[in-house]
Every structure is written in C-alpha cells, then in structure tokens.
N, C-alpha and C. Protein backbone atom coordinates (compact mmCIF):
# COMPACT_ATOMS: atom_id res chain seq x y z
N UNK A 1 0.84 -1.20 0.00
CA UNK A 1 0.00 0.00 0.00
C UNK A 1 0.88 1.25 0.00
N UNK A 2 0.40 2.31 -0.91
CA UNK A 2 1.42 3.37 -0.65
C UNK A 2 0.65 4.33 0.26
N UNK A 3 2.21 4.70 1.01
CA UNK A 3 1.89 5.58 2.52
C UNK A 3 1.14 6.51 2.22
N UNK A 4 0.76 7.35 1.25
CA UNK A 4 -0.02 8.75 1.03
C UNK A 4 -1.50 8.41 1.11
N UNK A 5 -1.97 6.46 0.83
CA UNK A 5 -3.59 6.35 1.03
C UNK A 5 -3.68 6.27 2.51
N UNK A 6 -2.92 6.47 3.88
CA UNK A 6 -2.76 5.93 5.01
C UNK A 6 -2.83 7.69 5.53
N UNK A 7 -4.10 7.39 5.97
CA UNK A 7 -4.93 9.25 6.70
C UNK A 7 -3.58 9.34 7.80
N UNK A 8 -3.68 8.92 9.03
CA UNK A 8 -2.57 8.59 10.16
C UNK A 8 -1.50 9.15 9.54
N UNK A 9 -0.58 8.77 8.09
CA UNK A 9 0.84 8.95 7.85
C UNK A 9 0.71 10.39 7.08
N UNK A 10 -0.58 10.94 6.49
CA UNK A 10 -0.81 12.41 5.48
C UNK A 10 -0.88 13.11 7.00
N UNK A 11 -1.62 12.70 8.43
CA UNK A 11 -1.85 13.66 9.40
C UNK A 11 -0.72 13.90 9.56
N UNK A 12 0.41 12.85 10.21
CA UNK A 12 1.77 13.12 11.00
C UNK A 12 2.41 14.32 9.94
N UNK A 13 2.08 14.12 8.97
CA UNK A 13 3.10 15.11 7.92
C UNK A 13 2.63 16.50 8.05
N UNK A 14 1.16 16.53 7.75
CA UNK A 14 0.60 17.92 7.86
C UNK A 14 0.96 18.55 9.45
N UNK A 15 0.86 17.88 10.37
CA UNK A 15 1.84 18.72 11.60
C UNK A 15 2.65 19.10 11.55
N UNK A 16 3.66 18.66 10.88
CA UNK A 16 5.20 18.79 10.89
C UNK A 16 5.38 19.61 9.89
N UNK A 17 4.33 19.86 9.01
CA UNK A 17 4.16 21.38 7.98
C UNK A 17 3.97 22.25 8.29
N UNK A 18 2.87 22.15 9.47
CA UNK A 18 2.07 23.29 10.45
C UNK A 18 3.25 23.66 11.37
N UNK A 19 4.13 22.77 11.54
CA UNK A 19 5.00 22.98 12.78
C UNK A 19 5.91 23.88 12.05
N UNK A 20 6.74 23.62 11.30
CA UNK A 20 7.14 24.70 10.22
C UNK A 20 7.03 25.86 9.70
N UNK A 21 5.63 25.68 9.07
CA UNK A 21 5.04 26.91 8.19
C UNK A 21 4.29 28.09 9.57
N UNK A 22 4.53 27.41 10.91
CA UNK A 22 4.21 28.27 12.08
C UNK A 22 5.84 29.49 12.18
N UNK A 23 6.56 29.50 11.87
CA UNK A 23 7.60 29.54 12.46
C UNK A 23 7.44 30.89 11.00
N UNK A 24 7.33 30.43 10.06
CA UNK A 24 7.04 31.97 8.92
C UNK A 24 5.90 32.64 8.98
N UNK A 25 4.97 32.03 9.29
CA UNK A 25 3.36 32.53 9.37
C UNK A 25 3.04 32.17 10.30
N UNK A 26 3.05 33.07 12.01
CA UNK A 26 2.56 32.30 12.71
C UNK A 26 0.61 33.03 12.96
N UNK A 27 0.04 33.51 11.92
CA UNK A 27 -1.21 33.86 11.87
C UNK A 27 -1.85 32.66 11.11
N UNK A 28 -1.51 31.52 10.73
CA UNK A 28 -1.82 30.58 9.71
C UNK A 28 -1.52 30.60 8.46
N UNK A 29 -1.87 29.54 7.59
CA UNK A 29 -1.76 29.54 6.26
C UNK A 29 -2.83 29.11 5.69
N UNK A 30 -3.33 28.99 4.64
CA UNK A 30 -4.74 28.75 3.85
C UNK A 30 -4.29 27.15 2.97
N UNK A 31 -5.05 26.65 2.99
CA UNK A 31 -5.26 25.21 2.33
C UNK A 31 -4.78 24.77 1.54
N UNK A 32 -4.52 26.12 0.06
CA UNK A 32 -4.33 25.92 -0.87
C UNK A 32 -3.26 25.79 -0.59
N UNK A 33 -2.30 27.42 -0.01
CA UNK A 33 -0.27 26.92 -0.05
C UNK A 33 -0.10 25.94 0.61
N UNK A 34 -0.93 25.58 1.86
CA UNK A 34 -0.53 24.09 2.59
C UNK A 34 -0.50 22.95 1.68
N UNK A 35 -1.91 22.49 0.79
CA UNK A 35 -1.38 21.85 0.18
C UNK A 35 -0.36 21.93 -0.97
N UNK A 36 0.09 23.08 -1.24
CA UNK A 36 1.40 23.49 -2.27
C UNK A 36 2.47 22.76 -1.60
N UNK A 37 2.76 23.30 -0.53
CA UNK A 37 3.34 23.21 0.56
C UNK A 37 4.38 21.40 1.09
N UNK A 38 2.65 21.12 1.20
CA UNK A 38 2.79 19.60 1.66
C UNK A 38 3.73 18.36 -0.18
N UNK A 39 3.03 19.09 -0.82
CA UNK A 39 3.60 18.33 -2.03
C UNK A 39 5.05 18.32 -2.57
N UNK A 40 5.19 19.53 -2.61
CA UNK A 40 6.44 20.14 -2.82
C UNK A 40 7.47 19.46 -1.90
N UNK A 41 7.03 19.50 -0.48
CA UNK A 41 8.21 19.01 0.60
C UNK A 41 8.53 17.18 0.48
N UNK A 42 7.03 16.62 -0.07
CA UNK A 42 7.40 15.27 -0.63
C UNK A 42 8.12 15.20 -1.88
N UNK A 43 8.14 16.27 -2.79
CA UNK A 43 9.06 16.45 -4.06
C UNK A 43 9.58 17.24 -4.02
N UNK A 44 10.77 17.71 -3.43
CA UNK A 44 11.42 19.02 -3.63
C UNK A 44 11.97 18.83 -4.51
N UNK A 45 12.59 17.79 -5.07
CA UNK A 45 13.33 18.19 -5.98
C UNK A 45 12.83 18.70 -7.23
N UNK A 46 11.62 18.37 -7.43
CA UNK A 46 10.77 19.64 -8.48
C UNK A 46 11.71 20.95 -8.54
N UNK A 47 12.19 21.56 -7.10
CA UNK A 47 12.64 22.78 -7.22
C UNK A 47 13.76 22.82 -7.43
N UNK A 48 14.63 21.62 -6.91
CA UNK A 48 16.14 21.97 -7.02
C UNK A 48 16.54 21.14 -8.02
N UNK A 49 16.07 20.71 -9.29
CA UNK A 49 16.56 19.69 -10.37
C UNK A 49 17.23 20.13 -10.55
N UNK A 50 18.10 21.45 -10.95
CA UNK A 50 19.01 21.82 -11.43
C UNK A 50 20.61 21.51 -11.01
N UNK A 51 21.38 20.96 -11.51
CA UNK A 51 22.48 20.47 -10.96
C UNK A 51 23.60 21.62 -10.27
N UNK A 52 23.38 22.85 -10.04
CA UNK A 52 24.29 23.69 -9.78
C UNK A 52 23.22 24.28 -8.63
N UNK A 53 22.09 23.90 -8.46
CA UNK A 53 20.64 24.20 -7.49
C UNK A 53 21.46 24.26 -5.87
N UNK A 54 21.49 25.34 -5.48
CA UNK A 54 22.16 25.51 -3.85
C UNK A 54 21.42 24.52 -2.93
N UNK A 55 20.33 24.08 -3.09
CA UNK A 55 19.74 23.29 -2.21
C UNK A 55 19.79 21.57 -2.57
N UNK A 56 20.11 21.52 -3.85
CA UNK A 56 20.11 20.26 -3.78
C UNK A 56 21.00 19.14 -3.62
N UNK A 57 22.11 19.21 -2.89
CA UNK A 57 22.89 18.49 -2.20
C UNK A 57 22.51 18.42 -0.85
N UNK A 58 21.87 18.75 -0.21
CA UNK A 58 21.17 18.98 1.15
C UNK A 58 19.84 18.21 0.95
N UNK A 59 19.09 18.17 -0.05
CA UNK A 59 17.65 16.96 -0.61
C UNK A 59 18.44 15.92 -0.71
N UNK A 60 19.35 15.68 -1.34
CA UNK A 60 19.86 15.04 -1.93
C UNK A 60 20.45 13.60 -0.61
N UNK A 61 21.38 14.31 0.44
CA UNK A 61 21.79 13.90 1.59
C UNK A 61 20.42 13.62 2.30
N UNK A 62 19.68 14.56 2.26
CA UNK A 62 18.34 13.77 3.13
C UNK A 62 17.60 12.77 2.50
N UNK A 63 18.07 12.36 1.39
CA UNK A 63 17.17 11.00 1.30
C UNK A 63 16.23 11.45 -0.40
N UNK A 64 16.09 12.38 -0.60
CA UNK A 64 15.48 12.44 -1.69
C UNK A 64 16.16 11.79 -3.19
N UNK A 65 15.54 11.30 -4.20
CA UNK A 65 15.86 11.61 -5.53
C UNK A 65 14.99 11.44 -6.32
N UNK A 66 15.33 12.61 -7.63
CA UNK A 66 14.20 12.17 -8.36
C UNK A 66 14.07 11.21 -9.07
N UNK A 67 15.34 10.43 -8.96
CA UNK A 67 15.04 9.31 -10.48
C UNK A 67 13.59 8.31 -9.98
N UNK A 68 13.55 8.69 -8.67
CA UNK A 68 12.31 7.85 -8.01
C UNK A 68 10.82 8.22 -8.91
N UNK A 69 9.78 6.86 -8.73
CA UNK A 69 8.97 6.85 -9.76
C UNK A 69 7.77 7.84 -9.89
N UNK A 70 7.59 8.54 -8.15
CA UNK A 70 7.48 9.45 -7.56
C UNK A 70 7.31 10.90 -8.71
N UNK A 71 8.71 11.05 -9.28
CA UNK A 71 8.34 12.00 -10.01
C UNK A 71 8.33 11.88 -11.59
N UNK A 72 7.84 10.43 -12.13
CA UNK A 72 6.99 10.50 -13.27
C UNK A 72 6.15 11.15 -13.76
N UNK A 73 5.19 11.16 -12.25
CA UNK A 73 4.36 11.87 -12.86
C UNK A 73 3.54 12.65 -11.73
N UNK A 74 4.22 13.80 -11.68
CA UNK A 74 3.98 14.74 -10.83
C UNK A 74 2.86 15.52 -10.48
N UNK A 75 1.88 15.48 -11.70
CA UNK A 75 0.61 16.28 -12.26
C UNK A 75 -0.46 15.65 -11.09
N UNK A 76 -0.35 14.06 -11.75
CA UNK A 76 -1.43 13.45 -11.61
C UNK A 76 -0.74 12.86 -9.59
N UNK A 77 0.22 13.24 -9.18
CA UNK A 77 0.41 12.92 -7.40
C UNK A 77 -0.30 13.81 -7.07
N UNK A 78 0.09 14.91 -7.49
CA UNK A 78 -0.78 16.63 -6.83
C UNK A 78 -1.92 16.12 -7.19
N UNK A 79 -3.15 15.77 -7.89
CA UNK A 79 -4.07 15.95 -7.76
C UNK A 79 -4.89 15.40 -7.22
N UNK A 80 -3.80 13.90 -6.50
CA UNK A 80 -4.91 12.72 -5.76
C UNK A 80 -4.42 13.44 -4.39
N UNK A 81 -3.37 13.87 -4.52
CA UNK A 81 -2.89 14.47 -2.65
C UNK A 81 -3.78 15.56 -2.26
N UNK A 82 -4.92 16.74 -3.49
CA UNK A 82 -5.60 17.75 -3.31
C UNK A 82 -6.90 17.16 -2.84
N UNK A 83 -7.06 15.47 -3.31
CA UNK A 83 -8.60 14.97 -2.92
C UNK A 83 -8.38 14.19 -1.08
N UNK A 84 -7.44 14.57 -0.74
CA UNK A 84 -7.31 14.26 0.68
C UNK A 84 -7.61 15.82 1.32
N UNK A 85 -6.76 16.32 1.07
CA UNK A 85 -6.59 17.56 2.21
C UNK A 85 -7.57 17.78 3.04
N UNK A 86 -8.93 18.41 2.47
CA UNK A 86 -10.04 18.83 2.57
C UNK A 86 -10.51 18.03 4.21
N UNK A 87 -10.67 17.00 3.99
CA UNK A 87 -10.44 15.90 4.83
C UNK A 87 -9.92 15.60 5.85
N UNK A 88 -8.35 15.60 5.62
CA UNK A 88 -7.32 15.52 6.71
C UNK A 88 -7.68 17.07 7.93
N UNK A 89 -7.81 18.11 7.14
CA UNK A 89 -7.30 19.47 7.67
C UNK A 89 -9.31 19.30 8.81
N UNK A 90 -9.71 18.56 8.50
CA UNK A 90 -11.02 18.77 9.18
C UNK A 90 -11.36 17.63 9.88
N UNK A 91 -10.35 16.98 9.88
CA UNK A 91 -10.13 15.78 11.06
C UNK A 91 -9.34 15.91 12.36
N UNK A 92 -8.11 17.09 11.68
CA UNK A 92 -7.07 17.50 12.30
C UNK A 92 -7.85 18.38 13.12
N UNK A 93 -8.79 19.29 13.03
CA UNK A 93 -9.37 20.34 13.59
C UNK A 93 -10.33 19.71 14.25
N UNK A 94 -11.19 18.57 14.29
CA UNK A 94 -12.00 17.85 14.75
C UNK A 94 -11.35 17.21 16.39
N UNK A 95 -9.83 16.97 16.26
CA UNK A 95 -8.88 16.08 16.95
C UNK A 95 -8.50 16.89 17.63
N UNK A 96 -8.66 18.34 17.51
CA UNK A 96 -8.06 19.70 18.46
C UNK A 96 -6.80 19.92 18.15
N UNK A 97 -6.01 19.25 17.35
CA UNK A 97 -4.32 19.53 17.00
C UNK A 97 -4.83 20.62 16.06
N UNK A 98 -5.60 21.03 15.42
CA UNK A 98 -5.43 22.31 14.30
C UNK A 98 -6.45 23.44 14.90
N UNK A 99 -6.12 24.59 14.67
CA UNK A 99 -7.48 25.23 14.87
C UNK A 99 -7.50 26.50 13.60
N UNK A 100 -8.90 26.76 13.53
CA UNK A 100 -8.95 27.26 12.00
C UNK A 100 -9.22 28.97 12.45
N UNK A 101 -8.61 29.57 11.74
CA UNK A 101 -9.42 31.32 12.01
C UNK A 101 -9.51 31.65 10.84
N UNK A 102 -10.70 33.00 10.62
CA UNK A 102 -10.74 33.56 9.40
C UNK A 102 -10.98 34.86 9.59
N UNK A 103 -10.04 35.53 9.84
CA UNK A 103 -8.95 37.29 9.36
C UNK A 103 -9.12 37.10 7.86
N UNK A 104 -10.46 37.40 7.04
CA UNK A 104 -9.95 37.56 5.55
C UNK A 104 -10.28 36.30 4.68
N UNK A 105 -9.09 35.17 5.38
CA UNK A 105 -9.47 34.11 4.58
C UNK A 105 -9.15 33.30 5.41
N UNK A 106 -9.58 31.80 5.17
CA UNK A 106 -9.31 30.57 6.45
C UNK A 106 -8.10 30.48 6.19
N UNK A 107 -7.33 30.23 7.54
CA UNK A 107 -6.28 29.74 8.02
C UNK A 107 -6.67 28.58 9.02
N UNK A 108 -5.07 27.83 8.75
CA UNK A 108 -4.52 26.99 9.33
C UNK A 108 -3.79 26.97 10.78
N UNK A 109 -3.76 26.85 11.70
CA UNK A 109 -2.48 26.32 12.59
C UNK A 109 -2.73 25.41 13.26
N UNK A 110 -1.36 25.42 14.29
CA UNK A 110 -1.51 24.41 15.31
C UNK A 110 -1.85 24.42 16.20
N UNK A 111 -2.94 23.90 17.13
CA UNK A 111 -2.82 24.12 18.87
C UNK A 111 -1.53 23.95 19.46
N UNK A 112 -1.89 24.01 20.58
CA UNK A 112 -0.84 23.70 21.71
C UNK A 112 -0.36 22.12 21.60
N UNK A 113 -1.89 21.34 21.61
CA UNK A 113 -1.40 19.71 21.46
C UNK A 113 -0.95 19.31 20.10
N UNK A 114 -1.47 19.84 19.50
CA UNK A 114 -0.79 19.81 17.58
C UNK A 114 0.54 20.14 17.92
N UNK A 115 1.17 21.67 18.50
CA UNK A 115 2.53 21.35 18.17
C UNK A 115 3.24 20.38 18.96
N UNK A 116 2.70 20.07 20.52
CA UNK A 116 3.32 19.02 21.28
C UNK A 116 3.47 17.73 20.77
N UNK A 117 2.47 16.88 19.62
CA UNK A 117 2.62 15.72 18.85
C UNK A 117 3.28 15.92 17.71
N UNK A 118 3.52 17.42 17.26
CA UNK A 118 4.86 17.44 16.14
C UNK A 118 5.80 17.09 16.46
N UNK A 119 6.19 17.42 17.71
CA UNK A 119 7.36 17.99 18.37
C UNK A 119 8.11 16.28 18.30
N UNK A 120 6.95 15.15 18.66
CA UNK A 120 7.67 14.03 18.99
C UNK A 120 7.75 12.62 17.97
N UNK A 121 7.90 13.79 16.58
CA UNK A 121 8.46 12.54 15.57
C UNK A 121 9.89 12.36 15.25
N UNK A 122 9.48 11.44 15.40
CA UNK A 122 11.34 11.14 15.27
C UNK A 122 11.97 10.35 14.15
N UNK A 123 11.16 9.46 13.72
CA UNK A 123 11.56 8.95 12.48
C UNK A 123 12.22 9.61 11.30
N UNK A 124 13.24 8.66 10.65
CA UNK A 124 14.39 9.31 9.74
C UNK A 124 13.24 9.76 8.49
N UNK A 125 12.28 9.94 8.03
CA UNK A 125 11.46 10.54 6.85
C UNK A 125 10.73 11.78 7.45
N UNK A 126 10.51 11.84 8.78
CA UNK A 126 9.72 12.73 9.52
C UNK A 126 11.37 13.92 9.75
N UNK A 127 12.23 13.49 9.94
CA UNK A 127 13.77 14.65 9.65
C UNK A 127 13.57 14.73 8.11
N UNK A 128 13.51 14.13 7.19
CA UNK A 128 13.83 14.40 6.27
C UNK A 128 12.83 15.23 5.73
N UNK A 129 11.62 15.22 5.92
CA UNK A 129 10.54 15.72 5.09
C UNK A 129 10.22 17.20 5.95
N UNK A 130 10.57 17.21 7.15
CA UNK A 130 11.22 18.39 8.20
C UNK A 130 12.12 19.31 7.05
N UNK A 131 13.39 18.86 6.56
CA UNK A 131 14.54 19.67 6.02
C UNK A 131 13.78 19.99 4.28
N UNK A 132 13.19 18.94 3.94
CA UNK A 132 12.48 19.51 3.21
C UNK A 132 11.38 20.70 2.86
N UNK A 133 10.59 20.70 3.88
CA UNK A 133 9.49 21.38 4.22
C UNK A 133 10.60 23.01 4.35
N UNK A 134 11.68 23.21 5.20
CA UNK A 134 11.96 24.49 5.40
C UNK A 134 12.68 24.79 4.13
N UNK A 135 13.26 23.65 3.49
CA UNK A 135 13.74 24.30 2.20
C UNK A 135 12.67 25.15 1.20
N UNK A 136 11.24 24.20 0.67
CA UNK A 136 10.28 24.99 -0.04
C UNK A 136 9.70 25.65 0.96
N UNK A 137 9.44 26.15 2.41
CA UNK A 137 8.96 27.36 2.82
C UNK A 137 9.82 28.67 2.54
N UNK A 138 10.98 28.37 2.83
CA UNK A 138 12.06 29.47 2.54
C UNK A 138 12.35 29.93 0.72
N UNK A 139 12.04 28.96 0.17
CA UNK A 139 11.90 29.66 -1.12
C UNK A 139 10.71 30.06 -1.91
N UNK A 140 9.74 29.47 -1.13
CA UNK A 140 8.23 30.57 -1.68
C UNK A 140 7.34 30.85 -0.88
N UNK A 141 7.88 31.33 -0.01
CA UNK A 141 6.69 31.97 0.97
C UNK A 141 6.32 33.32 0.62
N UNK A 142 7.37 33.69 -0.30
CA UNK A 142 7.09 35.12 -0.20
C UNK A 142 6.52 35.61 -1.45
N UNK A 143 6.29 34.40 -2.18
CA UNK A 143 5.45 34.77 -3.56
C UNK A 143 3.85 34.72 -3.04
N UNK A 144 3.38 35.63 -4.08
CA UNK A 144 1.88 35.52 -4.18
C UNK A 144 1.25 34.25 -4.12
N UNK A 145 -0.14 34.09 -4.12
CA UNK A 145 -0.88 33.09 -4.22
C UNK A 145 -0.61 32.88 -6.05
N UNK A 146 -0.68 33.80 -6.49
CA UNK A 146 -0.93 33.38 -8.06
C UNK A 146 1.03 33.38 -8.71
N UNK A 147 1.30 33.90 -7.52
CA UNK A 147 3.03 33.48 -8.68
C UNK A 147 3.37 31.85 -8.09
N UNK A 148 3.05 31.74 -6.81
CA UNK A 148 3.08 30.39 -6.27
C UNK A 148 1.95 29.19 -7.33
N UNK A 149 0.83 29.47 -8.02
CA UNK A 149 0.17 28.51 -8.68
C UNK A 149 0.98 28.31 -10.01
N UNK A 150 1.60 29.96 -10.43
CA UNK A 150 2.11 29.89 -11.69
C UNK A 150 3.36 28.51 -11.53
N UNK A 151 4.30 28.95 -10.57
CA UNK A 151 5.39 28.27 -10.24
C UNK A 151 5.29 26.92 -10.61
N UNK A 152 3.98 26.27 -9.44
CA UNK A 152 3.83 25.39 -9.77
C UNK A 152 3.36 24.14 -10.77
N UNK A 153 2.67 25.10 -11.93
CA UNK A 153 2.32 24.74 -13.05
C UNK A 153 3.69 24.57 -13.88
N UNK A 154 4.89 25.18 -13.60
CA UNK A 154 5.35 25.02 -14.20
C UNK A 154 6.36 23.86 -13.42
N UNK A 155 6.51 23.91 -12.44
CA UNK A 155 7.38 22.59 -11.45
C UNK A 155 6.93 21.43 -12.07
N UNK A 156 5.62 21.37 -11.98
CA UNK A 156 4.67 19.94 -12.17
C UNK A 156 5.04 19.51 -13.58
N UNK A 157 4.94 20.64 -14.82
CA UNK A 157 4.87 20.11 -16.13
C UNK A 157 5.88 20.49 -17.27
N UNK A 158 7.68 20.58 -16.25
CA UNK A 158 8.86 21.15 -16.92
C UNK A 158 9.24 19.52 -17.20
N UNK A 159 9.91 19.56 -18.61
CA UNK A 159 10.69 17.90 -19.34
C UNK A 159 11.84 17.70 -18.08
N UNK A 160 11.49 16.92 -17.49
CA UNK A 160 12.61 16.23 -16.66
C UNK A 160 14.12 16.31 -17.92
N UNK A 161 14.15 16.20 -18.92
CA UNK A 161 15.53 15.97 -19.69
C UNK A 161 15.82 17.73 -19.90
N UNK A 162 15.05 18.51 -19.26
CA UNK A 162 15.78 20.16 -20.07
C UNK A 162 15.39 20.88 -18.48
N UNK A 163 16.34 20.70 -17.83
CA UNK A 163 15.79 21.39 -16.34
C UNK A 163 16.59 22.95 -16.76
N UNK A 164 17.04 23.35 -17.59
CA UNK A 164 17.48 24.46 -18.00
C UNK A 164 16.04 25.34 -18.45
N UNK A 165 14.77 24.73 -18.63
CA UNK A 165 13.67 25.49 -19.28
C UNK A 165 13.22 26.50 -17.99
N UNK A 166 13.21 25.71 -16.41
CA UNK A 166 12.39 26.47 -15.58
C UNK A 166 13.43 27.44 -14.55
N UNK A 167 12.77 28.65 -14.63
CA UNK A 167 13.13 29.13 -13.70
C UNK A 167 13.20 28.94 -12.08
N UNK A 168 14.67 29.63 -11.54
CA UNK A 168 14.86 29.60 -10.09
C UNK A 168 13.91 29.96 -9.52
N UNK A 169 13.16 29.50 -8.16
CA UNK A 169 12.48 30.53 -7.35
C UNK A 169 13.71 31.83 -7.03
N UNK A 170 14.60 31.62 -6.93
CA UNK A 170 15.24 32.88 -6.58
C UNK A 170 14.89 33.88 -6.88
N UNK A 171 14.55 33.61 -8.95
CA UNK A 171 15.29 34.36 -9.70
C UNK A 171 13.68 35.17 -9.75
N UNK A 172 12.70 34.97 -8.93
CA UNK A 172 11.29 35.42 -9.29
C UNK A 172 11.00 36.91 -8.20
N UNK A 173 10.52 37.48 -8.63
CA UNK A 173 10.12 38.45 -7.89
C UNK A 173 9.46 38.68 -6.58
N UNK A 174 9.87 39.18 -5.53
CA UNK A 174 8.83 38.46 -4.11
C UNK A 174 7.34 39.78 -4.40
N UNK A 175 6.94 39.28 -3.80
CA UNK A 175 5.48 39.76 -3.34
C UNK A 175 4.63 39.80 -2.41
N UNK A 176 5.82 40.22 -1.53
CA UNK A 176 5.31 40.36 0.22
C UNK A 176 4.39 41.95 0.30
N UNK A 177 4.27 42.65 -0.39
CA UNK A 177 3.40 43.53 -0.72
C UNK A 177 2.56 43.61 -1.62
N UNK A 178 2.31 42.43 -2.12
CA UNK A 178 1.10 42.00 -2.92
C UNK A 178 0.07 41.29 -2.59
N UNK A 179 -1.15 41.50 -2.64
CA UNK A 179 -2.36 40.54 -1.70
C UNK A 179 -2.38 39.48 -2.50
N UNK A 180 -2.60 38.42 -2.10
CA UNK A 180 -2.87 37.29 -2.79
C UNK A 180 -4.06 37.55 -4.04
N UNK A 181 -4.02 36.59 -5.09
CA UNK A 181 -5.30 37.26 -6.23
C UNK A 181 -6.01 35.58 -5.91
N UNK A 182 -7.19 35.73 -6.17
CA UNK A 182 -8.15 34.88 -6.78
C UNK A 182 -7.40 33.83 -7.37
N UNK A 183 -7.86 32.64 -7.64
CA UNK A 183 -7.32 31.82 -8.68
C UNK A 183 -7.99 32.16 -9.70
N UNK A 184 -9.60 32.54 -9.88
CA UNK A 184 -9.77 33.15 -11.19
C UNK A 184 -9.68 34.37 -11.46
N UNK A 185 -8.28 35.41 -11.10
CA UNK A 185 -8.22 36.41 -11.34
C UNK A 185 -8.37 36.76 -12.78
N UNK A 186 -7.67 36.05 -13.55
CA UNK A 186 -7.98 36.67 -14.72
C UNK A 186 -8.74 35.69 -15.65
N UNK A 187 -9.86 36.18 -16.30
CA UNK A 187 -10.97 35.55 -16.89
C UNK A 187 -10.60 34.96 -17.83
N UNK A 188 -9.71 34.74 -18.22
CA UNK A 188 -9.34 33.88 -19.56
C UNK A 188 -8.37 32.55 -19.21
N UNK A 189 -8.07 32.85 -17.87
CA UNK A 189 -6.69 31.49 -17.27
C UNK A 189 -5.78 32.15 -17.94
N UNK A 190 -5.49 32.99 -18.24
CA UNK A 190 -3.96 32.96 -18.42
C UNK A 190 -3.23 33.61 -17.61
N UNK A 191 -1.45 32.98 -17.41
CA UNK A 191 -0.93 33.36 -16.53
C UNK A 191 -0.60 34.78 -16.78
N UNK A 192 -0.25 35.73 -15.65
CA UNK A 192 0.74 36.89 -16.03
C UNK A 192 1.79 36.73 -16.07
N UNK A 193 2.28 37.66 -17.25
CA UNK A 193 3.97 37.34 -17.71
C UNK A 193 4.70 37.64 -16.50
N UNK A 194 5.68 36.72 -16.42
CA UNK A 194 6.71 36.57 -15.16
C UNK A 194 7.44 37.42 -16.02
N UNK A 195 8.14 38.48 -15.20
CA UNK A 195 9.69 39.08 -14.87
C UNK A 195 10.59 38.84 -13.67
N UNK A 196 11.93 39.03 -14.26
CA UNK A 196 12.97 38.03 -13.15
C UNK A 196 13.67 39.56 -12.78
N UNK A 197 14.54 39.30 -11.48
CA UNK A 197 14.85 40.13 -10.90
C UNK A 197 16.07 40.85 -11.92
N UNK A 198 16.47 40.46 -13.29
CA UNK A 198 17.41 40.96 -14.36
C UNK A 198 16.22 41.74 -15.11
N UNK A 199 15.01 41.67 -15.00
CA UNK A 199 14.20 42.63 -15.74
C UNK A 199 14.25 43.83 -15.11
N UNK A 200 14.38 44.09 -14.40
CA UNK A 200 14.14 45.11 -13.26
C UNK A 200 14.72 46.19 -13.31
C-alpha cells in the first residue's frame, strides 16, 4: 500500500508542515499553499533539479531523488494528494491539534497539542521531510498566491531531460506587498507574464 492512502501517515506530515510553516506565518496559512506546501516538501526536488541548485545536495543527503517513480508523474500525485486535504485538515481540527481562524481568509495552525505531537516525531522521513518542508517554505513563501500557482504549473509540467527550461524561485520576484489574487483572477486562465529580478 502506498503511505499517502494511510490518513494517520498524510496527518503526522501535515503537523510537521504546520510545525514549520508556524515559524514563517505564525497567523496561519490557507489550504491551498498548505497543500502546495505539503507536495512540494514530498518532491522538492521539483525545485532543485538543477544540478548547480544551492539546495540540492542537502535533498539530496536527506534521502530524496528524483530518479524515483514518484516524479513521473507529478501532475497526476498533486491531484490525488488535493482529494485528501479537505479531509485531513477537518479531522485534524476535529482532533483539536489544528485550529482554524478567518482574518480575511481561512487559516490553518496548530494548537498547543498539535505542536506538542509534532514535536515528537522522530523517524528518519519525519527529519527528512522536516529539512524539506523548510527548504520549499524558505523559497516561496514570499510569492503571491498566483506566482506560487504559476510556479507550480510550471514545477509539475517542466521535461525532466531540459531542467534548463524552468526558472529559479530565486530568480522570481517576491510579493510580500502584494495581496494574494483569486485563482480566477484573470478571466481567460492565463498566466501573467513573469519578470525576473534581471528585468528590473
């Protein structure tokens, strides 16, 4: 059976996200970057394929790779991991480890007993998916909701053989003074043109 149909092994993880993503946002986070969030930290290397990638000798040492079958097919993991969340995050809140507020829009965190049962995983995938998790918080927390969907449209559906096509998160513009947009901000789906910090 693979571990991601096992509710118990998606909860332990989503703590240890919450336990994390508390430490950048400690007002919560909303569903959607959590589940960005949660996927990404099971695939980072989506972000660091690049062989000269500052982070990926550090994935790399923790246990990750991509030649794993894992990231065949990346599209279709994200979209069975989006038909859990909903679920998990309202079991978690049911269980008293999460509690939800809405300033604006729903958020996420942890209680007191949520972070006390983060606190006590110890298993070598629960470190690893730990060093993972702060690697993709630290490189897109500070994008928008819609440069973070763009991103990931393009993480999910770049040729594994030309990792030269996608851009760095580095190299993207932050938007810590930008409100998050709609996902249907713009009526036609199309993305807005990215500029890199050399446009500038």
């Amino acid at each position: 059976m693979n571990p991601d149909d096992i509710a118990i092994f998606r909860h332990a993880r989503l703590l240890l996200l919450l336990a994390e993503a508390g430490r950048a946002t400690p007002d919560g986070i909303d569903a959607e970057r959590l589940g960005i969030y949660d996927f990404l930290a099971m695939h980072p290397l989506l972000l660091a394929r690049r062989e000269d990638d500052p982070d990926r000798l550090t994935l790399r040492l923790a246990g990750f790779d991509d030649r794993a079958i894992a990231y065949a097919s990346p599209s279709q993991r994200f979209v069975s991991a989006r038909l859990h969340l909903t679920r998990d995050l309202t079991d978690l809140v049911g269980r008293k480890l999460v509690r939800v507020t809405a300033a604006g829009r729903i958020r996420y965190r942890l209680t007191p007993d949520g972070a006390s049962m983060a606190s006590q995983f110890t298993a070598m995938y629960s470190q690893s998916y730990v060093t993972a998790a702060r690697i993709v918080i630290r490189r897109t927390r500070r994008l928008s909701g819609r440069k973070l969907r763009e991103g990931l449209r393009e993480w999910l559906t770049m040729s594994p053989d030309r990792p030269d096509q996608r851009l760095h998160p580095a190299y993207l513009l932050d938007d810590d003074d930008v409100p998050d947009a709609p996902a249907s901000s713009d009526p036609a789906g199309r993305p807005a043109p990215r500029r890199t910090r050399h446009e500038q």
